[in-house]
N, C-alpha and C. Protein backbone atom coordinates (compact mmCIF):
# COMPACT_ATOMS: atom_id res chain seq x y z
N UNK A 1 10.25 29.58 -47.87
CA UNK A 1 9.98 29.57 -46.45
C UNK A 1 11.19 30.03 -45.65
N UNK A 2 12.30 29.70 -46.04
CA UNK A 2 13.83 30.15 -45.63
C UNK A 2 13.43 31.78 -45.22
N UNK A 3 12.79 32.42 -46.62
CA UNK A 3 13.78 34.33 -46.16
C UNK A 3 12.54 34.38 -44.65
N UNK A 4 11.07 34.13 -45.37
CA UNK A 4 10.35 34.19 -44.40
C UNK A 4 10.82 34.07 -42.65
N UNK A 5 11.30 32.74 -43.10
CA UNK A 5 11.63 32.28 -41.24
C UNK A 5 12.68 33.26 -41.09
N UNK A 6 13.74 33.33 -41.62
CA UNK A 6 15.00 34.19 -41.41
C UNK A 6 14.00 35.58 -40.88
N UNK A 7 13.12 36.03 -41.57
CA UNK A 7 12.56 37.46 -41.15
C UNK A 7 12.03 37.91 -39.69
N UNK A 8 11.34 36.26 -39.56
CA UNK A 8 10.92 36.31 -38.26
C UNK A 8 11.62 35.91 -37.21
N UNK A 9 12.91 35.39 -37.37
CA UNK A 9 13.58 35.16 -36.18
C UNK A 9 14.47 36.62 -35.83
N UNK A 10 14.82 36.99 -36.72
CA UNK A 10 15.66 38.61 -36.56
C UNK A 10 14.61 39.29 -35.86
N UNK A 11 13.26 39.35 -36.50
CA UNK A 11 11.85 40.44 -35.08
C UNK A 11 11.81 39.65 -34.28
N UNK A 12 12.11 38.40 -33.55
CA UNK A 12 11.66 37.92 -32.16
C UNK A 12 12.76 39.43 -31.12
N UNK A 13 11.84 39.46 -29.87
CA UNK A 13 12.26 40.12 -28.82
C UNK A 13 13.40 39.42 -27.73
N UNK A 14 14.45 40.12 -27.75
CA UNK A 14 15.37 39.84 -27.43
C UNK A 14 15.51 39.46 -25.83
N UNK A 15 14.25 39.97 -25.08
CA UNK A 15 14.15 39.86 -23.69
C UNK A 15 13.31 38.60 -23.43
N UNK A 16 12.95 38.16 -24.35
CA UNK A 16 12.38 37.12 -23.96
C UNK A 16 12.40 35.58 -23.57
N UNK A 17 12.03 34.97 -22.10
CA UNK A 17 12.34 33.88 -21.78
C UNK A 17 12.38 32.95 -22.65
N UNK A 18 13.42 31.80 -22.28
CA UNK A 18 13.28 30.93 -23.08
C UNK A 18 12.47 29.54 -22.63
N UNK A 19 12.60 28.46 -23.30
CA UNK A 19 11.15 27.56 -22.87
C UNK A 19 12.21 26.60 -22.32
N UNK A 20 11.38 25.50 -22.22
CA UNK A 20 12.15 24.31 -21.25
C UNK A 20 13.30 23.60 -21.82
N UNK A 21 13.30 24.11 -23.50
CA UNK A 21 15.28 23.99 -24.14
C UNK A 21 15.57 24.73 -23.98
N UNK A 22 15.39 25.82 -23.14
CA UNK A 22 16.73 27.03 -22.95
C UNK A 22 17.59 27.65 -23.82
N UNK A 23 16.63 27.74 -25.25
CA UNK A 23 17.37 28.34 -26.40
C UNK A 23 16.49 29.78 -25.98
N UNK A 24 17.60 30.56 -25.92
CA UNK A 24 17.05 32.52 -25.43
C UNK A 24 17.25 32.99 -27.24
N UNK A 25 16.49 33.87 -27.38
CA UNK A 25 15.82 34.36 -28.28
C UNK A 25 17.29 35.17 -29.06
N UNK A 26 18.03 35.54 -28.06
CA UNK A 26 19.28 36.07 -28.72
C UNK A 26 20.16 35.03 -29.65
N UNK A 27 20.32 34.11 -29.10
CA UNK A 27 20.85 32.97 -30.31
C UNK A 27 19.90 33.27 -31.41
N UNK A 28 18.92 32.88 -31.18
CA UNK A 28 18.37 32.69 -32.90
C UNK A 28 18.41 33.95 -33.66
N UNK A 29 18.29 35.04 -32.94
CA UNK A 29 18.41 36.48 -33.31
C UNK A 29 19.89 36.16 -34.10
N UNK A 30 21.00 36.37 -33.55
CA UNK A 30 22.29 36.16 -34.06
C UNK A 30 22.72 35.31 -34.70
N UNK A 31 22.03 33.83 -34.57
CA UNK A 31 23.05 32.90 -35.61
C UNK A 31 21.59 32.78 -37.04
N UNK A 32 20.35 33.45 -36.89
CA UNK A 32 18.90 33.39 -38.16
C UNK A 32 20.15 33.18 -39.52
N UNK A 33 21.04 33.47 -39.92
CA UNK A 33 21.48 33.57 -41.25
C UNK A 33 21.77 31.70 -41.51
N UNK A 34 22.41 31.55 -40.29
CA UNK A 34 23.33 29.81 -40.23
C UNK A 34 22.21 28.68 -39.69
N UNK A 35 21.12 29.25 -39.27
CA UNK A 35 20.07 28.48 -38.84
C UNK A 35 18.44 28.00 -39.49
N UNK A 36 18.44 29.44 -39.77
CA UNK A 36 17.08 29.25 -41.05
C UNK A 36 16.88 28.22 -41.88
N UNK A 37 17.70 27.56 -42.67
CA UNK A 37 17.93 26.58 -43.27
C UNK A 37 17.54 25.38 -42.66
N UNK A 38 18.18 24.78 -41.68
CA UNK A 38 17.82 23.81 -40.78
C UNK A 38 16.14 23.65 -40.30
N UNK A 39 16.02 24.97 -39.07
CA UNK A 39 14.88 25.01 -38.56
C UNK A 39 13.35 25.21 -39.82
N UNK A 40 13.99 25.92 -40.89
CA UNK A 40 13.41 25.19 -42.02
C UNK A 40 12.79 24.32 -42.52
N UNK A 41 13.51 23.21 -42.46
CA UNK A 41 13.46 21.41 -42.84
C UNK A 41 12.77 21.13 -41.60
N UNK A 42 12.92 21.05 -40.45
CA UNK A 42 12.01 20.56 -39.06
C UNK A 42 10.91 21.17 -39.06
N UNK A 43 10.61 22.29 -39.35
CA UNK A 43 9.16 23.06 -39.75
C UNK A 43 8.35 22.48 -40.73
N UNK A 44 9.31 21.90 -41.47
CA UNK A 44 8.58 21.25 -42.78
C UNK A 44 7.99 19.47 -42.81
N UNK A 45 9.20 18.97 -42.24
CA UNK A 45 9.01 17.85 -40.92
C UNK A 45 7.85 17.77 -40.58
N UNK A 46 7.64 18.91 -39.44
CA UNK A 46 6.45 19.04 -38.63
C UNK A 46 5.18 19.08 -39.26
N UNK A 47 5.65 19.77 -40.39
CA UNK A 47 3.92 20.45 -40.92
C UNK A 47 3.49 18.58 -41.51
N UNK A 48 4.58 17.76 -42.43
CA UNK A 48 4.14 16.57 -43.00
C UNK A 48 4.01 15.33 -42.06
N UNK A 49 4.45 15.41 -41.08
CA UNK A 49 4.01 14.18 -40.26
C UNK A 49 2.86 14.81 -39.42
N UNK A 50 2.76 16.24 -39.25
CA UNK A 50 1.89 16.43 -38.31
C UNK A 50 1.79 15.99 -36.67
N UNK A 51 3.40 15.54 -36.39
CA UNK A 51 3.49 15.76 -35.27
C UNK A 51 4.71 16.56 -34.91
N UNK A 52 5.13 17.29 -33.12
CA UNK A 52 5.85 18.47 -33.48
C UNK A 52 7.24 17.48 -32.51
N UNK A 53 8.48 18.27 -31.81
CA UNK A 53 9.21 17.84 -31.60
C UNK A 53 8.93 17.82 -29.87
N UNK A 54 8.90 16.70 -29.20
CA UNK A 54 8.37 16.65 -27.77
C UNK A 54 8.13 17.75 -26.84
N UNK A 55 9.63 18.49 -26.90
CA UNK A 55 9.79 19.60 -26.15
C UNK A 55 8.99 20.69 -26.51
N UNK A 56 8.31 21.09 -28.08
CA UNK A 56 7.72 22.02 -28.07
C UNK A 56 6.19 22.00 -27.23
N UNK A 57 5.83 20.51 -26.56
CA UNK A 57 4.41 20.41 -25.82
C UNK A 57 4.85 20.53 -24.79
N UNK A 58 5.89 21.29 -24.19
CA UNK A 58 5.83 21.36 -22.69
C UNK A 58 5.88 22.65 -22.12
N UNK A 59 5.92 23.29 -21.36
CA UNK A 59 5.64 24.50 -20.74
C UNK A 59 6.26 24.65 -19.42
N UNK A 60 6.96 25.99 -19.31
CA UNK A 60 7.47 25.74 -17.50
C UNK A 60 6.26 26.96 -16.96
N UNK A 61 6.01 27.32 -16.13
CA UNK A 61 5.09 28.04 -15.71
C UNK A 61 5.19 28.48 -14.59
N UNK A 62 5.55 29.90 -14.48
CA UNK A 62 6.27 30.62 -13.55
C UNK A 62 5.47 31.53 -13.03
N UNK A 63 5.48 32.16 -11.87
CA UNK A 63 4.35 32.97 -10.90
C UNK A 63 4.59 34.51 -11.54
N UNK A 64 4.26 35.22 -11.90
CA UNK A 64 4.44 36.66 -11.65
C UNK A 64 3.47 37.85 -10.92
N UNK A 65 4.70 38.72 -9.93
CA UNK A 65 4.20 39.28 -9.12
C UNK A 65 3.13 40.38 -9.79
N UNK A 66 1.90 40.89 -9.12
CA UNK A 66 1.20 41.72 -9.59
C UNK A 66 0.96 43.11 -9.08
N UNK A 67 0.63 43.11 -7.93
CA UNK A 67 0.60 44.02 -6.88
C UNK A 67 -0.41 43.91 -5.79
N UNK A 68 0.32 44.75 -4.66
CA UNK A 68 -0.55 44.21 -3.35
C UNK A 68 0.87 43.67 -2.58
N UNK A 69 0.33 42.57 -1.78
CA UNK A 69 0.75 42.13 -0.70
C UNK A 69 1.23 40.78 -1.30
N UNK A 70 2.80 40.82 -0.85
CA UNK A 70 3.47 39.29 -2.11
C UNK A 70 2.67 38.22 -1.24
N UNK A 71 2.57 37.95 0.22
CA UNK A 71 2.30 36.76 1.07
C UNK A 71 1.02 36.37 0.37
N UNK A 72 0.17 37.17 0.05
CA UNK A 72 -1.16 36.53 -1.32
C UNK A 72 -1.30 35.97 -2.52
N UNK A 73 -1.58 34.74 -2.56
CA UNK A 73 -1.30 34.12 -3.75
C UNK A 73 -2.11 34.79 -5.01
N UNK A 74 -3.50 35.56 -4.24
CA UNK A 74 -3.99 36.18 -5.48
C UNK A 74 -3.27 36.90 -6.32
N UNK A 75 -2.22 37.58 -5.60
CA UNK A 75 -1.34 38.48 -6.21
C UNK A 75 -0.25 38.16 -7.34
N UNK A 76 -0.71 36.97 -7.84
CA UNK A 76 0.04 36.68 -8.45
C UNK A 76 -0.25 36.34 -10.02
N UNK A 77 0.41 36.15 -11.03
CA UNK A 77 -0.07 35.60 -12.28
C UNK A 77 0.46 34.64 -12.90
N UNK A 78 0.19 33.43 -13.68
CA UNK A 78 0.77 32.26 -13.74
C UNK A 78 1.29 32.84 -15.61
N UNK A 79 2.42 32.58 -15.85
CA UNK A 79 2.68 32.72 -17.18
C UNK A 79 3.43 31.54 -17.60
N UNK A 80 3.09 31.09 -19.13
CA UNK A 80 3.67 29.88 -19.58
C UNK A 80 4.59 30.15 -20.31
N UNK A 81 5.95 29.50 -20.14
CA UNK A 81 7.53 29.85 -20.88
C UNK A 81 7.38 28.47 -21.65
N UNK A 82 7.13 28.96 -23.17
CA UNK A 82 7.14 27.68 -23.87
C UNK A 82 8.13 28.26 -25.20
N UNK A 83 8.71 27.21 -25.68
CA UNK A 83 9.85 26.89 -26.27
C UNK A 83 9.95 28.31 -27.64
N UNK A 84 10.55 29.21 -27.81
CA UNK A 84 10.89 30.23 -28.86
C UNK A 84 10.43 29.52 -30.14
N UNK A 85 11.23 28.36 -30.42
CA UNK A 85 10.58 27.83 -32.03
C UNK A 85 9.44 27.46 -32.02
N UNK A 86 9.00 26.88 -31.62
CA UNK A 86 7.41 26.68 -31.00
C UNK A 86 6.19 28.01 -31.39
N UNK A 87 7.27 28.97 -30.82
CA UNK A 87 5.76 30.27 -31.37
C UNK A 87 6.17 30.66 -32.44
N UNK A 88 7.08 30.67 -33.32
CA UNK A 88 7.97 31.14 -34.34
C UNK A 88 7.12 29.77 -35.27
N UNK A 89 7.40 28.85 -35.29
CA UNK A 89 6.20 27.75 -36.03
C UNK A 89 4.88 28.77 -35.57
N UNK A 90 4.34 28.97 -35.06
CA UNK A 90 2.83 28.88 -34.90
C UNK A 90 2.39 30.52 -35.56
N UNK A 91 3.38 31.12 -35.31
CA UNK A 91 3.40 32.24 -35.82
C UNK A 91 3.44 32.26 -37.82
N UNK A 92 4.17 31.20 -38.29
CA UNK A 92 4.08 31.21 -39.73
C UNK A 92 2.92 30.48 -40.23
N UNK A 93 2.38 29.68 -39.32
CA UNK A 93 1.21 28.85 -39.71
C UNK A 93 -0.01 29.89 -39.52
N UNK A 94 0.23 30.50 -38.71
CA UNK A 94 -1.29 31.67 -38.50
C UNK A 94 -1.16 32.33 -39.86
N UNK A 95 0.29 33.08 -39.80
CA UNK A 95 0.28 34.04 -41.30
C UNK A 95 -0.60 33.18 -42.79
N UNK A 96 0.12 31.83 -42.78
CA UNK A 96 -0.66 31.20 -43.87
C UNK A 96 -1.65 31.01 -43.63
N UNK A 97 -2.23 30.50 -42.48
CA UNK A 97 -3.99 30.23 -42.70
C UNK A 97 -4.30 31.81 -43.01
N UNK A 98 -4.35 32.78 -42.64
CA UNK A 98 -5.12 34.28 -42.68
C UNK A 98 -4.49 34.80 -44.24
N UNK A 99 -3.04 34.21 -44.97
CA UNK A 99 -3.29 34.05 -46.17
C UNK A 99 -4.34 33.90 -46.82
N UNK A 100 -4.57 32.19 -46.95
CA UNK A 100 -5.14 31.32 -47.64
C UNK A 100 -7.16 31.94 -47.03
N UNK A 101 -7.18 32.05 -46.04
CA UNK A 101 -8.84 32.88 -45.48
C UNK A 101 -8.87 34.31 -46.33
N UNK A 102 -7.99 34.77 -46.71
CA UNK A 102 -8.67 36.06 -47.19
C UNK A 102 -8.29 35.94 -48.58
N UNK A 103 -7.65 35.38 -49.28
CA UNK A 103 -7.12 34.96 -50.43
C UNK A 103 -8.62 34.37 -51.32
N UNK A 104 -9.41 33.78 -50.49
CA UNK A 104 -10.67 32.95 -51.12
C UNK A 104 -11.81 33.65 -50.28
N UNK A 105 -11.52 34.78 -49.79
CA UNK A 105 -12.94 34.82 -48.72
C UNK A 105 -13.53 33.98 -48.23
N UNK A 106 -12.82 33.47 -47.24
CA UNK A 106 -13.73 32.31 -46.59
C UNK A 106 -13.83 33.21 -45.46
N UNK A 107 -13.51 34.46 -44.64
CA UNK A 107 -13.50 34.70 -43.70
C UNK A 107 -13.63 36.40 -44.11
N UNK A 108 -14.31 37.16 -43.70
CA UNK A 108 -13.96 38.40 -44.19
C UNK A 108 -13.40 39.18 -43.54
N UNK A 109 -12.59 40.24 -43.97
CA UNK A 109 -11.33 40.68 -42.98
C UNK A 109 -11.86 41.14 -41.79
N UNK A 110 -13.02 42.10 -41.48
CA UNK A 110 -13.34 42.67 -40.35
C UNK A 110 -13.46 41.49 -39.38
N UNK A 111 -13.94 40.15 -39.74
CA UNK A 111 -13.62 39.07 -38.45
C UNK A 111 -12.23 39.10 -38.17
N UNK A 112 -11.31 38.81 -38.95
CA UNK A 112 -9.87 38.61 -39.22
C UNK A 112 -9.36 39.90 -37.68
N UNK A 113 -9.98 41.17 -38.23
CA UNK A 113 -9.11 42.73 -37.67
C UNK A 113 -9.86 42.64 -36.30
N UNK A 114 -10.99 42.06 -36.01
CA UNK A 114 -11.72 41.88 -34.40
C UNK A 114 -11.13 41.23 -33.97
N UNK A 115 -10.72 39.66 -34.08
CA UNK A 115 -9.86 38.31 -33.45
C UNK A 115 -8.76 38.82 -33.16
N UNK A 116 -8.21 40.24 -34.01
CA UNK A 116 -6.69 40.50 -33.42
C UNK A 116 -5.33 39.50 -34.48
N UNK A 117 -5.84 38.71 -35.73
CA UNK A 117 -5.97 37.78 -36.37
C UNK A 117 -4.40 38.50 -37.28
N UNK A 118 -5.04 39.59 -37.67
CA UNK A 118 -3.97 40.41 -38.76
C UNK A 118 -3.38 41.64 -37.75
């Protein structure tokens, strides 16, 4: 699970907000070699108690402008800044379920390639 996570923290996007711990995507980008290990064990944590770490259930939720006239609230779009490890977990858990679904056909891929899944 180590090289795995290590793989996916080096592809996270570097512009991207961080959640309500304020860990920015460039740390984990830069320190994935000294960190993988750790965030590792708390992933693993998570998956056996089945509950996650407080901060990953929270969300800040920020307006973004769309176009038009700013004084309109229609004009606007609500986006949720939730925590980098948080989608980085949810992101390895999707890969394994769509493993383990096409591994046994329980699901056949063309559902999988419509959902946007794979």
């Amino acid at each position: 699970m180590v090289k795995v996570l290590k793989a996916k923290l080096v592809k996270l996007k570097m512009n991207k907000a961080p959640g309500v711990d304020l860990v920015r995507t460039r740390m984990l980008i830069e320190f994935a070699d000294e960190i993988s290990y750790i965030i590792a064990e708390l992933f693993n944590k998570s998956l056996c108690s089945g509950d996650v770490p407080q901060d990953w259930k929270l969300t800040n939720v920020t307006l973004i402008f769309k176009k038009g006239k700013k004084s309109s609230s229609a004009n606007y779009r609500p986006v949720s800044l939730t925590v980098n490890l948080c989608k980085v977990f949810a992101s390895l858990v999707r890969d394994k379920m769509i493993e383990h679904l096409e591994r046994f056909t329980l699901i056949p891929s063309m559902v999988l390639l419509k959902t946007n899944l794979i």
